[in-house]
Structure formats: structure tokens, C-alpha cells
Protein backbone atom coordinates (compact mmCIF):
# COMPACT_ATOMS: atom_id res chain seq x y z
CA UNK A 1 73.30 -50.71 -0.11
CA UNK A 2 73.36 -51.11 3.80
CA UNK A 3 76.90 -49.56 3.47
CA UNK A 4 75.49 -46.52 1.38
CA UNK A 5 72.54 -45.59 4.16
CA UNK A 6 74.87 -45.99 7.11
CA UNK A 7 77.49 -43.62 5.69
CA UNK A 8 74.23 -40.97 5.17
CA UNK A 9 72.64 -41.44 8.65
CA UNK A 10 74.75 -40.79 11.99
CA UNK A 11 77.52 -43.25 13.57
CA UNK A 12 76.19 -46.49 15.46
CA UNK A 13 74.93 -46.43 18.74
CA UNK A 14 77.59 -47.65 20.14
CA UNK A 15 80.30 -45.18 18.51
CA UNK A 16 79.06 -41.85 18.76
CA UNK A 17 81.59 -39.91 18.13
CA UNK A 18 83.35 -42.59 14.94
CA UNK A 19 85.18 -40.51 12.55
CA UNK A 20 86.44 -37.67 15.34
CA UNK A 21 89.65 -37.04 16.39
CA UNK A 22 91.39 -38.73 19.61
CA UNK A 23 90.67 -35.36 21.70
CA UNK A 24 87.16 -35.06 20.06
CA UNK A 25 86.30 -39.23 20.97
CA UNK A 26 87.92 -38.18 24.39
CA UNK A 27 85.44 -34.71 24.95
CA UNK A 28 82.59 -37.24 23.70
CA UNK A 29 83.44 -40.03 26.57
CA UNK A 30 83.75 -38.13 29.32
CA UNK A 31 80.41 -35.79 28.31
CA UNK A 32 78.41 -39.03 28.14
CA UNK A 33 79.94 -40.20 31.14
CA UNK A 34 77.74 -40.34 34.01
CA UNK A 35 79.98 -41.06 36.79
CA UNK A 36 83.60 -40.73 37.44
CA UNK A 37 85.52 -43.15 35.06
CA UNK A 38 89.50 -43.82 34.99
CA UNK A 39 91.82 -42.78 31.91
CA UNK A 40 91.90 -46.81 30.51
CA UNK A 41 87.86 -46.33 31.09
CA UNK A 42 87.58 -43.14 29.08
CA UNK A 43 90.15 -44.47 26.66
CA UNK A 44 88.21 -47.54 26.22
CA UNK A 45 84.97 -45.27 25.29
CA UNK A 46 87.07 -43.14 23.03
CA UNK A 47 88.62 -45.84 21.61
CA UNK A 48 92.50 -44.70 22.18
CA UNK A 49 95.39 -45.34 23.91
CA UNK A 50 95.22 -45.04 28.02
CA UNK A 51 98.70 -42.28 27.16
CA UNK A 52 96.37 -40.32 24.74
CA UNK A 53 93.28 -40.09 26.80
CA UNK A 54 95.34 -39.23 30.21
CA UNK A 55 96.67 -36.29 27.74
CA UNK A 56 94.04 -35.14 26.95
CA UNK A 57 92.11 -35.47 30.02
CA UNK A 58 94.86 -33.56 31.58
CA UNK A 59 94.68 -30.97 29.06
CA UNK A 60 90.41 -30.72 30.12
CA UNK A 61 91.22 -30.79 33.62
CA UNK A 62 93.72 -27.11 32.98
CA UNK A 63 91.13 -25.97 31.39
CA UNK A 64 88.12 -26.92 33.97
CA UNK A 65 86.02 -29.11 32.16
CA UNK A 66 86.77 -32.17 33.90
CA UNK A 67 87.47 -32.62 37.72
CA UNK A 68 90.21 -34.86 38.26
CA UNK A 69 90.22 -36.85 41.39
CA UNK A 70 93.01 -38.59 43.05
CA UNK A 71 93.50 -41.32 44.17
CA UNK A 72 94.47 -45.11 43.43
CA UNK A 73 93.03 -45.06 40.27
CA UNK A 74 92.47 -41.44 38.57
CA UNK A 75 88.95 -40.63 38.34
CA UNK A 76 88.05 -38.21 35.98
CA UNK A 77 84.18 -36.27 35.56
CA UNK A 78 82.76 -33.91 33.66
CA UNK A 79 82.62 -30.64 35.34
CA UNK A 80 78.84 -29.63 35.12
CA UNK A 81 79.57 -26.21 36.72
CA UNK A 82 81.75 -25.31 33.61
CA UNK A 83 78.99 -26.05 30.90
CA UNK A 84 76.64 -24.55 33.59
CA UNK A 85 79.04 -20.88 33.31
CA UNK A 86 79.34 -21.65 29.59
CA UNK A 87 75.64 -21.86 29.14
CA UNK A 88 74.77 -18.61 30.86
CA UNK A 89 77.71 -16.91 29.17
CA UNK A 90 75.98 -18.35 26.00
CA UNK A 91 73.10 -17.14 26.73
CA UNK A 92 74.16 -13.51 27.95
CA UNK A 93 76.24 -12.47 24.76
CA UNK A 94 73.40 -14.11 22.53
CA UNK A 95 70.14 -12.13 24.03
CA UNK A 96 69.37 -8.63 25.38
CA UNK A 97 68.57 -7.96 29.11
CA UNK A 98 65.15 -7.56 27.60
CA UNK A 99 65.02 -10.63 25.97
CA UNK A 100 66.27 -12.19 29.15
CA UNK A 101 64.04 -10.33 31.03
CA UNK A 102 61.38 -11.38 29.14
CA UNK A 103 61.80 -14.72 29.12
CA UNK A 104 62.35 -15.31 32.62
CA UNK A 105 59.00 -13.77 33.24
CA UNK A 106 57.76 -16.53 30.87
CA UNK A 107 59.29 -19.30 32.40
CA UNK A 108 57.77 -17.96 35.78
CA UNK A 109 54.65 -17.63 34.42
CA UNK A 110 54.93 -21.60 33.24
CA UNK A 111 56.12 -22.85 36.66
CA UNK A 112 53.34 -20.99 38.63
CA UNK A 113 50.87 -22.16 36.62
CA UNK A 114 52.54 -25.65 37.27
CA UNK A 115 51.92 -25.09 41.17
CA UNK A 116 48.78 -23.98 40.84
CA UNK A 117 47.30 -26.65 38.51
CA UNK A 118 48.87 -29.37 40.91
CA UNK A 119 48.75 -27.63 44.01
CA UNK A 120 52.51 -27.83 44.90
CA UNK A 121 55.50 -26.10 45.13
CA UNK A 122 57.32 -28.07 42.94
CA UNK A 123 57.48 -31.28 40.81
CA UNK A 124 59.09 -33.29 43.71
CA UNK A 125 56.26 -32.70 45.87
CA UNK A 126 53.70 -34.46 43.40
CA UNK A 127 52.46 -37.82 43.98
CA UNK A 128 51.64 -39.25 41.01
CA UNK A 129 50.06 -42.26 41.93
CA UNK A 130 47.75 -39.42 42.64
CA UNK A 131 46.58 -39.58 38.97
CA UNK A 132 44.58 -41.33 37.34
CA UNK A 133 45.96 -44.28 35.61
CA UNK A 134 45.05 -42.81 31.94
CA UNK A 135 46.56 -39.56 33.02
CA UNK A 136 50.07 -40.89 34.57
CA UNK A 137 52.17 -40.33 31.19
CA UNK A 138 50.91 -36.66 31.05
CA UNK A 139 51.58 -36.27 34.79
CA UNK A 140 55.12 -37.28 33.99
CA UNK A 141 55.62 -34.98 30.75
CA UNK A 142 54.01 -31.81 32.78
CA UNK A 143 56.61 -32.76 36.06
CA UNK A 144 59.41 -32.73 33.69
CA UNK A 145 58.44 -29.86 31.79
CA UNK A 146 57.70 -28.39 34.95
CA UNK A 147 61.82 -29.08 36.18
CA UNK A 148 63.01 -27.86 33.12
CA UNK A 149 61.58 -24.31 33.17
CA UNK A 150 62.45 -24.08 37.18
CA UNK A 151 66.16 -25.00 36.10
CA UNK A 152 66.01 -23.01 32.72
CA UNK A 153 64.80 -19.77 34.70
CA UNK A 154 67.64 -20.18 37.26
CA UNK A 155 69.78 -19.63 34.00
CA UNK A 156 68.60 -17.22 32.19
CA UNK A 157 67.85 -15.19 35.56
CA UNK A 158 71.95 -15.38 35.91
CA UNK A 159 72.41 -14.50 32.69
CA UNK A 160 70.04 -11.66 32.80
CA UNK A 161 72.17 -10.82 36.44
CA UNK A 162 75.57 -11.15 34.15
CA UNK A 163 74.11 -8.91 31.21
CA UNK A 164 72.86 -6.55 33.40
CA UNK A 165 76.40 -6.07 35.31
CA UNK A 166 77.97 -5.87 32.02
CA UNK A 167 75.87 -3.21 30.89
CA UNK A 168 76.28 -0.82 34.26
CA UNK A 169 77.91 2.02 33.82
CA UNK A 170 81.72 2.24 35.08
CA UNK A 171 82.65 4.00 37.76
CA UNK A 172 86.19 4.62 36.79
């Protein structure tokens, strides 16, 4: 019966990405990754071969979605400017400039109402030890809620800079 639930619910804890393909388990390492790691590192995570990660990690690196690193080992990293382009390209093909538009008014809205409620200019400036001690867990959600709209507006403001330059008229 234990068998029967597990094959219903998602893949242990510690194998994430059980059931993928080498390239797939090898995508999955180096995404969860949160520092530089060698090929027998990301191989051991994938669960492969050291030859079949360094293949396909060389195959991410052409492609720019990891940053190799030289050296004596390898290092390989996820390239967060890659899903960072990715995103906003995501996000530009999938909304309107008014939609964009909109919504980074929103998110502006949010974050000043942020700095005004805690009197600072952003969540890094707030002590909370400040609080009081019933309020710290709120502090906490409202600072991180806070970060996410500041670094969710930067996006969609890019996007909404990318749509808009798409949309100008040519000049040709």
C-alpha cells in the first residue's frame, strides 16, 4: 500500500528529479545547486556518470545556462542572468505593455506603502528587533513580501522596456 501512495505523490526528497532523463537529473542538479559544484558533484546529484554530466554540462554551458569556471577542478553554476532574460522574455510575449504597465504601477504602489508603513527605504533597512515580539513573524512575511515586489517590479519594468521596443515603429 506504501508502494501504491508513493507512486501517486511526487519523488522523495532526496531524488527530485527520479524517473527523468540523464540531461533532465543533470538541469535539476545544477538548478538546485547553490554554489559552484564539479561534474563528479553534479553527477553525484543527478545520479550519472561523471562522462554524462560533463556532456551535458558542456552542452548548458553553449547554450548559457551554466557558467563554467576553470580551473583545477571544473566548477560549474547556474547562470541566474539567463533565467533572469528568460523570465522577462516570458513575461514580455505573455502580457501587453498595458498589462505590464499596469502591474508595475501595482507593485509600486505595494513597495511604497511598504516604506511608508515602516518608515524605510527598503526591507534591509528594518530592524526587526524593532518589533514587538508577537509581531516578529509578520515583520518577516511583510520584509519578504516587501523584496519580492521590489525585485518583481525590476522585471516586469524590463519587460514592459522590451515590449515597448518591440512594439516601436521601424524606421527602415
Amino acid at each position: 500500500m506504501a508502494d501504491e501512495a508513493r507512486r501517486d505523490g511526487p519523488p522523495p526528497f532526496d531524488r527530485p528529479f527520479e524517473g527523468e532523463d540523464t540531461k533532465q537529473r543533470v538541469y535539476g542538479a545544477v538548478l538546485h545547486a547553490r554554489e559552484p559544484m564539479t561534474a563528479a558533484e553534479i553527477a553525484e546529484r543527478a545520479d550519472c556518470s561523471d562522462e554524462s554530466a560533463r556532456t551535458h554540462l558542456s552542452f548548458y554551458a553553449d547554450l548559457g545556462i551554466v557558467v563554467r569556471h576553470e580551473g583545477r577542478p571544473v566548477r560549474y553554476e547556474r547562470n541566474d542572468d539567463y533565467f533572469e532574460w528568460r523570465r522577462v522574455n516570458e513575461l514580455a510575449r505573455e502580457n501587453s505593455l498595458d498589462e505590464l504597465q499596469t502591474r508595475v504601477s501595482e507593485l509600486t504602489n505595494k513597495i511604497e506603502r511598504y516604506r511608508d508603513e515602516y518608515g524605510a527605504d527598503s526591507p534591509a533597512d528594518v530592524d526587526v528587533l524593532e518589533s514587538d515580539a508577537e509581531g516578529v513573524d509578520e515583520v518577516y512575511v511583510d520584509l519578504g513580501d516587501w523584496a519580492t515586489a521590489i525585485e518583481e517590479r525590476r522585471l516586469h519594468e524590463r519587460a514592459r522596456r522590451k515590449a515597448a521596443g518591440s512594439t516601436a515603429p521601424s524606421h527602415t
